[in-house]
N, C-alpha and C. Protein backbone atom coordinates (compact mmCIF):
# COMPACT_ATOMS: atom_id res chain seq x y z
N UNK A 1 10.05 131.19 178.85
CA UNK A 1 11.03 130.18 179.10
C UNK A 1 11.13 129.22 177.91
N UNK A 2 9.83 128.99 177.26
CA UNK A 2 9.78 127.67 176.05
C UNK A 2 10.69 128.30 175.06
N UNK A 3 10.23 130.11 174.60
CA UNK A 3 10.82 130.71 173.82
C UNK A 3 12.24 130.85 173.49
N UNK A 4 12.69 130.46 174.73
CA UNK A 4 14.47 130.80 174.92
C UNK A 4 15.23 129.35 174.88
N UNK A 5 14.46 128.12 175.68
CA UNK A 5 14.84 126.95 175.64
C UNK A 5 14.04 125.79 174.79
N UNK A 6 13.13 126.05 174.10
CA UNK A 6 12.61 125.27 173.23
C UNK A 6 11.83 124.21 174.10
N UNK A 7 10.99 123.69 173.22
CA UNK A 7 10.13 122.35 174.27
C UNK A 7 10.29 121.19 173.31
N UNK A 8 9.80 120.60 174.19
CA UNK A 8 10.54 118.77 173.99
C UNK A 8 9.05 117.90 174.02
N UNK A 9 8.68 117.03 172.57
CA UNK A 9 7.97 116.39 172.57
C UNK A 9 8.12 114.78 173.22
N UNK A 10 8.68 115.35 174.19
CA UNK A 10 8.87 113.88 175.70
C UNK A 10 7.11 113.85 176.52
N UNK A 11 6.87 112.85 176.87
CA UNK A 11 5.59 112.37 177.31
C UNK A 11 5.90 113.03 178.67
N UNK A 12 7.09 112.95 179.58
CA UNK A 12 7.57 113.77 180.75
C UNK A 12 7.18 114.81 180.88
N UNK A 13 6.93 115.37 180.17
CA UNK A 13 6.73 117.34 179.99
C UNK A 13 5.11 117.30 179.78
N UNK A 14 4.39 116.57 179.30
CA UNK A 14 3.00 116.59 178.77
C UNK A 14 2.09 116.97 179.75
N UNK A 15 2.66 117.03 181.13
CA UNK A 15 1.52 116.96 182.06
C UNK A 15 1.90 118.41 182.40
N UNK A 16 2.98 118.90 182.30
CA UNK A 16 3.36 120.38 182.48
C UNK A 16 2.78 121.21 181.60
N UNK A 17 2.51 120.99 180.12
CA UNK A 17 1.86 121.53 178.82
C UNK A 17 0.64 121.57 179.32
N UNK A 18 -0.13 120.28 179.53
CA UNK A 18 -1.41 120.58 179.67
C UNK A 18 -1.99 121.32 180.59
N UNK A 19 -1.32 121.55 181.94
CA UNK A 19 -1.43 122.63 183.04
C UNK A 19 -1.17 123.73 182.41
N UNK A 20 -0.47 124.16 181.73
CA UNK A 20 0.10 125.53 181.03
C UNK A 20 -1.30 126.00 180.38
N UNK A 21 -1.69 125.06 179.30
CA UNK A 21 -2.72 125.42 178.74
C UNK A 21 -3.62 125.94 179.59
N UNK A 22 -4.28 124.81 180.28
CA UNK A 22 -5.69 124.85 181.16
C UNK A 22 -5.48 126.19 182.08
N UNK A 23 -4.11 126.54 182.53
CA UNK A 23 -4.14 127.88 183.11
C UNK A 23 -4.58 129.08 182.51
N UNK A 24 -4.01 128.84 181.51
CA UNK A 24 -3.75 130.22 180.71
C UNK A 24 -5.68 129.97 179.50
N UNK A 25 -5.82 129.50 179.59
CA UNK A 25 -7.27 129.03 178.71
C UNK A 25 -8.88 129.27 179.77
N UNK A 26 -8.47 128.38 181.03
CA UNK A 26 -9.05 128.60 181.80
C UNK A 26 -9.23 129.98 182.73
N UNK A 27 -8.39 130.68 182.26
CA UNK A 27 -8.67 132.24 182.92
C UNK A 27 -9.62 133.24 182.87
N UNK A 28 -10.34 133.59 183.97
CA UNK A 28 -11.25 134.52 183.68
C UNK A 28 -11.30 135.86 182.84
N UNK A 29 -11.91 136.56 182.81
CA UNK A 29 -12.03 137.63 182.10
C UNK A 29 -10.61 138.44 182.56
N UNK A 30 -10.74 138.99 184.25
CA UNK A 30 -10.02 139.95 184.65
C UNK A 30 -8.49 139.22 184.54
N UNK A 31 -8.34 137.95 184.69
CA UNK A 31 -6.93 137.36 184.49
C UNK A 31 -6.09 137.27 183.12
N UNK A 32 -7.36 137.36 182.12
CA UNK A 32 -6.82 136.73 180.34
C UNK A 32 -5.59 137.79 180.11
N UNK A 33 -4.72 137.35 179.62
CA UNK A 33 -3.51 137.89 179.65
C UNK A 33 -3.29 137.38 177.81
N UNK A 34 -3.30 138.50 176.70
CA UNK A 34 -3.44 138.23 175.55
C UNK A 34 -2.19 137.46 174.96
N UNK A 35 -1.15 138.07 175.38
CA UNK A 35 0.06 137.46 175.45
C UNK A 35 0.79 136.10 175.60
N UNK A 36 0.31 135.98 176.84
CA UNK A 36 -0.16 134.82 177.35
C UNK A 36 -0.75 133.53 176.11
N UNK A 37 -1.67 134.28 175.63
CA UNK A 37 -2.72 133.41 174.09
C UNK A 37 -2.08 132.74 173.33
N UNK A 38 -1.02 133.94 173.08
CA UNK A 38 -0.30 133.58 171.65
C UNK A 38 0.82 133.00 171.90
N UNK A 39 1.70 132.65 173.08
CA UNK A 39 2.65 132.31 173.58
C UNK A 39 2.31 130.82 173.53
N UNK A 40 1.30 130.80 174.13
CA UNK A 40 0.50 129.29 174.12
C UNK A 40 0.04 128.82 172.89
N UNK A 41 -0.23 129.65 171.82
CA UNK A 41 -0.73 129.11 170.70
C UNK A 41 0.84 128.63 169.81
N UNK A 42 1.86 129.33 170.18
CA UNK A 42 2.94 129.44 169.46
C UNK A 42 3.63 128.09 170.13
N UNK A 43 3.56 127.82 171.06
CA UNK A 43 4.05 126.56 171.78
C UNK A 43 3.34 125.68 171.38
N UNK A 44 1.62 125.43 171.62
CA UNK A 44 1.19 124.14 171.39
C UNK A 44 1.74 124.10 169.64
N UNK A 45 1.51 124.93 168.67
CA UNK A 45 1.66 124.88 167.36
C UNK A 45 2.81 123.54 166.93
N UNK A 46 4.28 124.63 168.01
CA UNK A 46 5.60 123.97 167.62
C UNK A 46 5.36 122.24 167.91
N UNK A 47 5.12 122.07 169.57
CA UNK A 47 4.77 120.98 170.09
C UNK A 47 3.81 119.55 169.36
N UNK A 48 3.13 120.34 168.36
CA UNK A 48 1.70 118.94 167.42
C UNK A 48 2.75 119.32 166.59
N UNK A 49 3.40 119.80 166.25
CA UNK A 49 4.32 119.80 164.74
C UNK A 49 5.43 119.10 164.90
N UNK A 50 6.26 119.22 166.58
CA UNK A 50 7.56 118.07 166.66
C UNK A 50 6.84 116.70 166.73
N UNK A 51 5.83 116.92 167.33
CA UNK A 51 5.10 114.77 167.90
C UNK A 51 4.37 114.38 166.30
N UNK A 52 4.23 115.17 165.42
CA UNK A 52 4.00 115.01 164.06
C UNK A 52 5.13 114.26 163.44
N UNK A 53 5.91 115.23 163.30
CA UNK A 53 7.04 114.95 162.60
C UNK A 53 8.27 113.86 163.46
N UNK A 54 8.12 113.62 164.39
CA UNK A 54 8.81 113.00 164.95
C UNK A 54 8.06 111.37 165.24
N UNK A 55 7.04 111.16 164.54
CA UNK A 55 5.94 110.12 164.68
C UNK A 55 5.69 109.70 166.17
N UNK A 56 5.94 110.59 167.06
CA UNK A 56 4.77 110.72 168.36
C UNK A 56 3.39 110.91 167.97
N UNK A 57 2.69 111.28 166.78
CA UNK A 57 1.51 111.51 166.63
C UNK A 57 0.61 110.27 166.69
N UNK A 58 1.17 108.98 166.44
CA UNK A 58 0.78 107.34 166.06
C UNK A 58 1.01 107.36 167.86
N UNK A 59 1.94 107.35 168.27
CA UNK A 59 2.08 106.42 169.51
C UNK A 59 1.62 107.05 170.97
N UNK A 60 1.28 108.49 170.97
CA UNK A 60 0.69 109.63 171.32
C UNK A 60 -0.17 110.08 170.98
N UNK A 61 -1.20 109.80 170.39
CA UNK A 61 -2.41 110.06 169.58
C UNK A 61 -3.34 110.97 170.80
N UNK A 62 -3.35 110.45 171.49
CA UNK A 62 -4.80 111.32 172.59
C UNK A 62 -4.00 112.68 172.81
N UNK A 63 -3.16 112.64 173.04
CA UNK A 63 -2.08 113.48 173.68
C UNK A 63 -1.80 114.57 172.52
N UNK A 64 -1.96 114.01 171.20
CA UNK A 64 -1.56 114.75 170.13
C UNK A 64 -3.01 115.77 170.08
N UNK A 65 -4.09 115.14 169.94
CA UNK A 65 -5.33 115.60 170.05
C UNK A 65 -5.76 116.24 170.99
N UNK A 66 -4.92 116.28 171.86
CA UNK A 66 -5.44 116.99 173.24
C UNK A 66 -4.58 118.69 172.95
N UNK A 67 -3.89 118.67 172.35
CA UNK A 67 -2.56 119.49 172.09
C UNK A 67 -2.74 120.47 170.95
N UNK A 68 -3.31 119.75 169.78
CA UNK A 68 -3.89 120.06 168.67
C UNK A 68 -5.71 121.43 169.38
N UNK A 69 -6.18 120.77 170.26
CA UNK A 69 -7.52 121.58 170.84
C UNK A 69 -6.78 122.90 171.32
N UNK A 70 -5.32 122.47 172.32
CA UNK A 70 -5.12 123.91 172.95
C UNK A 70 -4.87 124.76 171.90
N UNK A 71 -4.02 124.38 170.71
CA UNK A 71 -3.49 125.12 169.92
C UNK A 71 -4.83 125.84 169.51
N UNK A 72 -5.66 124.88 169.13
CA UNK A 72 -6.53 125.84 168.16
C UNK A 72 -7.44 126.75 169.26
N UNK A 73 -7.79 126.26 170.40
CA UNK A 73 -7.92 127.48 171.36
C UNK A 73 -7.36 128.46 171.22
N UNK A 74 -6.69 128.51 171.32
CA UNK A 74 -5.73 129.72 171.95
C UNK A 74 -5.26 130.47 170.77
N UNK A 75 -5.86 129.96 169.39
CA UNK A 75 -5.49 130.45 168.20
C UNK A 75 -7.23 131.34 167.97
N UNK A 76 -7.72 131.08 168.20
CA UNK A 76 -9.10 132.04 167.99
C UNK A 76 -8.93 132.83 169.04
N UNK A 77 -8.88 132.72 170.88
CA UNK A 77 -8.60 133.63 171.27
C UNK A 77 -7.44 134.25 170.51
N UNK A 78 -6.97 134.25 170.53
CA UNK A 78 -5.59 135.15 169.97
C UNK A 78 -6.36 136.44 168.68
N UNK A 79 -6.92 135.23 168.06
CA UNK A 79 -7.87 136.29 166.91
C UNK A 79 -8.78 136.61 167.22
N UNK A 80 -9.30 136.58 168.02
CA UNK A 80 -10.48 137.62 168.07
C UNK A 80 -9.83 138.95 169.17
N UNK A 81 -8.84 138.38 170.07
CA UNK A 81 -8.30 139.67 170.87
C UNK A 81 -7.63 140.42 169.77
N UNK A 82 -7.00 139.97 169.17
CA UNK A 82 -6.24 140.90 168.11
C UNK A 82 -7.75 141.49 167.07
N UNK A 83 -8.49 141.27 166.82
CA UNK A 83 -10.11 141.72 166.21
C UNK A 83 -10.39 142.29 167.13
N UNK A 84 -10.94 142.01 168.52
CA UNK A 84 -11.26 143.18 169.00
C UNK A 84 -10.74 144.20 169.39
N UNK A 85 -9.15 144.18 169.40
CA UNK A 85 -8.76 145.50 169.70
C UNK A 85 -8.40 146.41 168.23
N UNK A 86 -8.50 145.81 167.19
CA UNK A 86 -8.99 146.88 165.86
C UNK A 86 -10.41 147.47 165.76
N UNK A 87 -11.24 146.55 166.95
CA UNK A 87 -12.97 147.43 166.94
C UNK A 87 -13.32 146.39 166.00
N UNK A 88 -13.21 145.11 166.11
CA UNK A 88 -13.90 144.43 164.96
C UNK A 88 -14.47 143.54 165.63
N UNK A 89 -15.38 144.57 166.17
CA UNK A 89 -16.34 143.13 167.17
C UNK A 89 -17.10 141.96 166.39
N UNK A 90 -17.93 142.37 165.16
CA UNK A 90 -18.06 140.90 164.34
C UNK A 90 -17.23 139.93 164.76
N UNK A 91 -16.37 140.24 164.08
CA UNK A 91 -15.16 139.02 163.37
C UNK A 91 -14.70 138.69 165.03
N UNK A 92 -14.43 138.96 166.23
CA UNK A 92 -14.07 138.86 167.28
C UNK A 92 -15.02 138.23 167.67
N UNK A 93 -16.64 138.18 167.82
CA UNK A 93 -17.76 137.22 167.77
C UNK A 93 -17.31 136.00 166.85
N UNK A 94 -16.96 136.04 165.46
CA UNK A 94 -17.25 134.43 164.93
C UNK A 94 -15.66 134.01 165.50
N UNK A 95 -14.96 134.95 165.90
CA UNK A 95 -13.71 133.73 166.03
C UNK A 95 -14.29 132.89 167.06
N UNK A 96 -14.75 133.86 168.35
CA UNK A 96 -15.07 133.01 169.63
C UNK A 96 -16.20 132.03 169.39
N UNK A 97 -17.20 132.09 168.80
CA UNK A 97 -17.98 131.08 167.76
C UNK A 97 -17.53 130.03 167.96
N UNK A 98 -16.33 129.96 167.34
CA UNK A 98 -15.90 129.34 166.54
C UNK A 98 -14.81 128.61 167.31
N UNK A 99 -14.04 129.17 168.39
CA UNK A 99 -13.72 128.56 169.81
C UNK A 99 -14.48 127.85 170.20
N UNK A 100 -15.87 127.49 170.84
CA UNK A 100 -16.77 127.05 171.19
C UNK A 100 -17.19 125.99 170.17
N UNK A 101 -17.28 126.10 169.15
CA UNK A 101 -17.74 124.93 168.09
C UNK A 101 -17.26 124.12 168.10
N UNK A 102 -15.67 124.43 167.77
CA UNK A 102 -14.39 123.07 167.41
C UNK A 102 -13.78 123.00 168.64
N UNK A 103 -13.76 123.61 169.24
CA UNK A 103 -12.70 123.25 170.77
C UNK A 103 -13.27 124.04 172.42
N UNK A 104 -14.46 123.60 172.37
CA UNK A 104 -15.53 123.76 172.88
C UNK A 104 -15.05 123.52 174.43
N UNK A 105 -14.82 121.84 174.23
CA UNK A 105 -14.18 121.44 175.70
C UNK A 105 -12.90 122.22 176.29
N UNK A 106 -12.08 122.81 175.42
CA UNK A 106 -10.52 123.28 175.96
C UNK A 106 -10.78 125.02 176.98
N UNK A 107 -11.70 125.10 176.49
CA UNK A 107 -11.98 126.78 177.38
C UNK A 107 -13.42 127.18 177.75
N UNK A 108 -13.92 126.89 178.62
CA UNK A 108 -15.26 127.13 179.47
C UNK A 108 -16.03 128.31 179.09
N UNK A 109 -17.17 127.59 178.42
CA UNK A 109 -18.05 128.38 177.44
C UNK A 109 -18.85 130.03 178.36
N UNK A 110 -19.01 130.03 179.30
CA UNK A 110 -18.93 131.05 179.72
C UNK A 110 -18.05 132.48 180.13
N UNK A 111 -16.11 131.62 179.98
CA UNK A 111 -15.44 132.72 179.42
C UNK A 111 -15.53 133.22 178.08
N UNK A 112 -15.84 132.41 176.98
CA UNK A 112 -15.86 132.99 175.90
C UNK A 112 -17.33 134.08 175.89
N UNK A 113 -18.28 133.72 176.33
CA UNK A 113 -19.55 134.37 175.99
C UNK A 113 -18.93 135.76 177.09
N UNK A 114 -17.93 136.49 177.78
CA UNK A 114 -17.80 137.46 178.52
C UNK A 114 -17.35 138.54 177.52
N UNK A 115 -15.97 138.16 176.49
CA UNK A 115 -15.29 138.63 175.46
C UNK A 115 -15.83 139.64 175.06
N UNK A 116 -16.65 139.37 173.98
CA UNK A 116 -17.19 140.15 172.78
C UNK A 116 -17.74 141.20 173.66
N UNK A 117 -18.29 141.35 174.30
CA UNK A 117 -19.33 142.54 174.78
C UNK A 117 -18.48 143.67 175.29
């Protein structure tokens, strides 16, 4: 739907984003929908880039930061699903690492530790 109608860095919508995320982040193993990842990574991306550029980032700051975590969530999942389905379980280990390090709080450290194996 974002893809076809674009999203709107309005504070109105913020509570809809952050449910979006936490759904799609918060999903278990049998639910993770890869698609899903990158859809979300491709949205939060656009979304910290309009409240950037549109100087919502100053007057929206938590909100920007909160937005900025999903993105980069959902940007390591994204890479390591795309790594592990080339068989590159390493590199599919440090992305999720690496999920857990910097954006630790945005996706529940026991979905990531299910992944790799």
């Amino acid at each position: 739907m974002f893809a076809q109608h674009g999203i709107m860095a309005s504070p109105q919508y913020f509570e809809l984003y952050r449910s979006i995320a936490q759904g799609v982040l918060h999903a278990n193993f049998n639910e993770r929908n890869a698609a899903a990842e990158k859809s979300l990574r491709d949205m939060m991306y656009r979304l910290v880039n309009l409240l950037r550029s549109g100087g919502g980032a100053s007057k929206y700051k938590q909100d920007t930061d909160t937005f900025q975590n999903y993105y980069l969530a959902a940007h390591y999942l994204s890479c390591a699903a795309q790594a592990k389905e080339a068989n590159l379980k390493q590199i599919a280990a440090m992305c999720l690492t690496s999920a857990l390090r910097y954006v630790g709080g945005a996706i529940p450290a026991d979905r990531v530790g299910t992944v790799p194996g």
